[in-house]
Protein backbone atom coordinates (compact mmCIF):
# COMPACT_ATOMS: atom_id res chain seq x y z
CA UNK A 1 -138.31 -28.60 25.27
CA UNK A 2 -136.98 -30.14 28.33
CA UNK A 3 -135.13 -28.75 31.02
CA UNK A 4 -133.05 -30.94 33.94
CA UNK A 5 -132.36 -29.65 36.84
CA UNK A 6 -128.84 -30.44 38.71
CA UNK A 7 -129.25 -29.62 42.22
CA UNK A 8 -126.21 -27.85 44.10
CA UNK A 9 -125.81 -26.28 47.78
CA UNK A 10 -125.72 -22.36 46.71
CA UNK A 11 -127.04 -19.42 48.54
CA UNK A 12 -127.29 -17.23 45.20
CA UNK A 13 -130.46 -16.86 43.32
CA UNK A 14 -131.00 -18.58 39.95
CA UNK A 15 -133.89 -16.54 37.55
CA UNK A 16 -134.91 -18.29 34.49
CA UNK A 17 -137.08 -16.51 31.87
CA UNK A 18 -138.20 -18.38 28.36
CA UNK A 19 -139.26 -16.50 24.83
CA UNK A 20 -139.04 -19.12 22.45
CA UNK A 21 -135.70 -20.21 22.70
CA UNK A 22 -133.93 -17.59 23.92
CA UNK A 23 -133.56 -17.97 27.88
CA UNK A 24 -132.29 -15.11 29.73
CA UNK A 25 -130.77 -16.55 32.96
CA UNK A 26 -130.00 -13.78 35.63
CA UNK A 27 -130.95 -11.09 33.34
CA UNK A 28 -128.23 -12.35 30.72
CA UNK A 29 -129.99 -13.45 27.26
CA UNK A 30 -129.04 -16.89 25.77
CA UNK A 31 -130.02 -17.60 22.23
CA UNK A 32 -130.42 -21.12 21.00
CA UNK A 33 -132.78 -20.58 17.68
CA UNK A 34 -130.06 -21.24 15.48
CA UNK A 35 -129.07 -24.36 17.26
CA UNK A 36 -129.53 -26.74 14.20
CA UNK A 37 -131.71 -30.22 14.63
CA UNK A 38 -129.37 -32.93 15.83
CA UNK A 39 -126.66 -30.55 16.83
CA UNK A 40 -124.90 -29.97 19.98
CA UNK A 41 -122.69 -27.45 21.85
CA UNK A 42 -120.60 -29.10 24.24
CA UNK A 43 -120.56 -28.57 27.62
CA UNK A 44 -118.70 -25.39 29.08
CA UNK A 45 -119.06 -23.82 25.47
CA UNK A 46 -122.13 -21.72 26.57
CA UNK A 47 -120.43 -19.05 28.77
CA UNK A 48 -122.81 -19.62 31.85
CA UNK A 49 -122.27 -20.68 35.31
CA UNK A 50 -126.17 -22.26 35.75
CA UNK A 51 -126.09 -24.43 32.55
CA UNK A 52 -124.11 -27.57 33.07
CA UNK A 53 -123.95 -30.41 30.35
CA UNK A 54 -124.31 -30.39 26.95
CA UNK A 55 -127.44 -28.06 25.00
CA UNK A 56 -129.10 -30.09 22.40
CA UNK A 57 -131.85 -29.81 19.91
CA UNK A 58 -133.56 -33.17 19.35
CA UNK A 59 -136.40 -34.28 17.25
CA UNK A 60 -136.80 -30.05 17.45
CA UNK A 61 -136.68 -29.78 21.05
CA UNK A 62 -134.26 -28.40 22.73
CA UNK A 63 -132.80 -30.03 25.88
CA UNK A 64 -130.67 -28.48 28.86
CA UNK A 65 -129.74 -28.70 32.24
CA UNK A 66 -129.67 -25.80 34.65
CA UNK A 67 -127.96 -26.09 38.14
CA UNK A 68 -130.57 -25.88 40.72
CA UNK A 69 -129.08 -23.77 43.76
CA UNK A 70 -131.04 -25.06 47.36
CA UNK A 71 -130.30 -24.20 50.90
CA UNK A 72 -129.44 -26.46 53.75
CA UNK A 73 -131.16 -29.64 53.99
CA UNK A 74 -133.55 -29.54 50.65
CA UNK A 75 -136.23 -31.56 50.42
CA UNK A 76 -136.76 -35.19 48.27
CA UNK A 77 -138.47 -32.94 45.62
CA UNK A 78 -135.66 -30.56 45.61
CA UNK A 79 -132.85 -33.05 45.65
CA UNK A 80 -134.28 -35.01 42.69
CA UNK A 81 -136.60 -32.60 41.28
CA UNK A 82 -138.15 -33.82 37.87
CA UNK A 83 -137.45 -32.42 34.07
CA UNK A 84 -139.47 -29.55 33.12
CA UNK A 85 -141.39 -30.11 29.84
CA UNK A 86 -141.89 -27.21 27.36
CA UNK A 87 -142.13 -24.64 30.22
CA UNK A 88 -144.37 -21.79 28.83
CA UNK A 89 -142.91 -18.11 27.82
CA UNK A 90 -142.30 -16.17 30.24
CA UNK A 91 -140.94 -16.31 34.01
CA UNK A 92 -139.85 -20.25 34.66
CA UNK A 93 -141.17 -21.42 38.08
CA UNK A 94 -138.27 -23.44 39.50
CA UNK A 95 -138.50 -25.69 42.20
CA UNK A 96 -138.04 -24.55 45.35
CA UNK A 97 -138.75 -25.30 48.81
CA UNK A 98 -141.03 -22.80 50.93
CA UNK A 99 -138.67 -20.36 52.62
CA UNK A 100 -138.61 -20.51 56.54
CA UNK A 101 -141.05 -18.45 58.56
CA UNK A 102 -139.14 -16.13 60.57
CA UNK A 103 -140.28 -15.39 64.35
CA UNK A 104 -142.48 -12.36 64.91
CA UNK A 105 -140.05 -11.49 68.20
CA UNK A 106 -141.94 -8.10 68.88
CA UNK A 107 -144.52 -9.84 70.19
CA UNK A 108 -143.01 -12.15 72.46
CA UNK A 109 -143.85 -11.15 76.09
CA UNK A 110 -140.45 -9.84 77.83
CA UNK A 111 -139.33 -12.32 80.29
CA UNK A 112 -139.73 -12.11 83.72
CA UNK A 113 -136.24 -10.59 85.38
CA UNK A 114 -137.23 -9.67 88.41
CA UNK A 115 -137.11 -13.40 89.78
């Protein structure tokens, strides 16, 4: 199996489990066991926003690409993050980068009004 990633400026969340070949993506199962050896479905006929491309089975494996939603400014690894190959079952771990730290402000000192 091998999953591409397409990376695209969103602010919604992308959640991508695997069991066998069935991959729910945002909670909504896709099947793709009976996707045939050397078949295709063409791109837009999987009714999903986060796939983009054609899904193939080649050789046996299946191959897809998911969009890849990033904030502002993603990293190199982010913006050209490399194929996944046969991801485990369960919960895929997508790329990310580490979220920003957000400032602790009650424990700033107050400033000093008084001059």
């Amino acid at each position: 199996m091998q999953i591409k990633f397409s990376p695209q400026r969103r602010d919604d969340l992308l959640t991508v489990t695997r069991a066998g070949d069935v991959f729910t993506i945002n909670g909504v199962p896709f099947d793709f066991s009976t996707l045939p050896d050397g078949a295709t479905i063409p791109a837009g006929e999987v009714p999903c926003e986060w796939l983009v491309g054609s899904v193939e089975r080649t050789a046996g494996e299946l191959h897809l690409t998911l969009i890849l939603p990033h904030g502002p400014g993603p990293s190199q690894a982010i913006a050209f993050p490399p194929p996944l190959i046969d991801p485990p079952d369960g919960m895929i771990a997508l790329p990310a980068d580490p979220q920003p730290s957000i400032p602790d402000t009650a424990e700033e000192e107050p400033a000093n009004v008084d001059g």
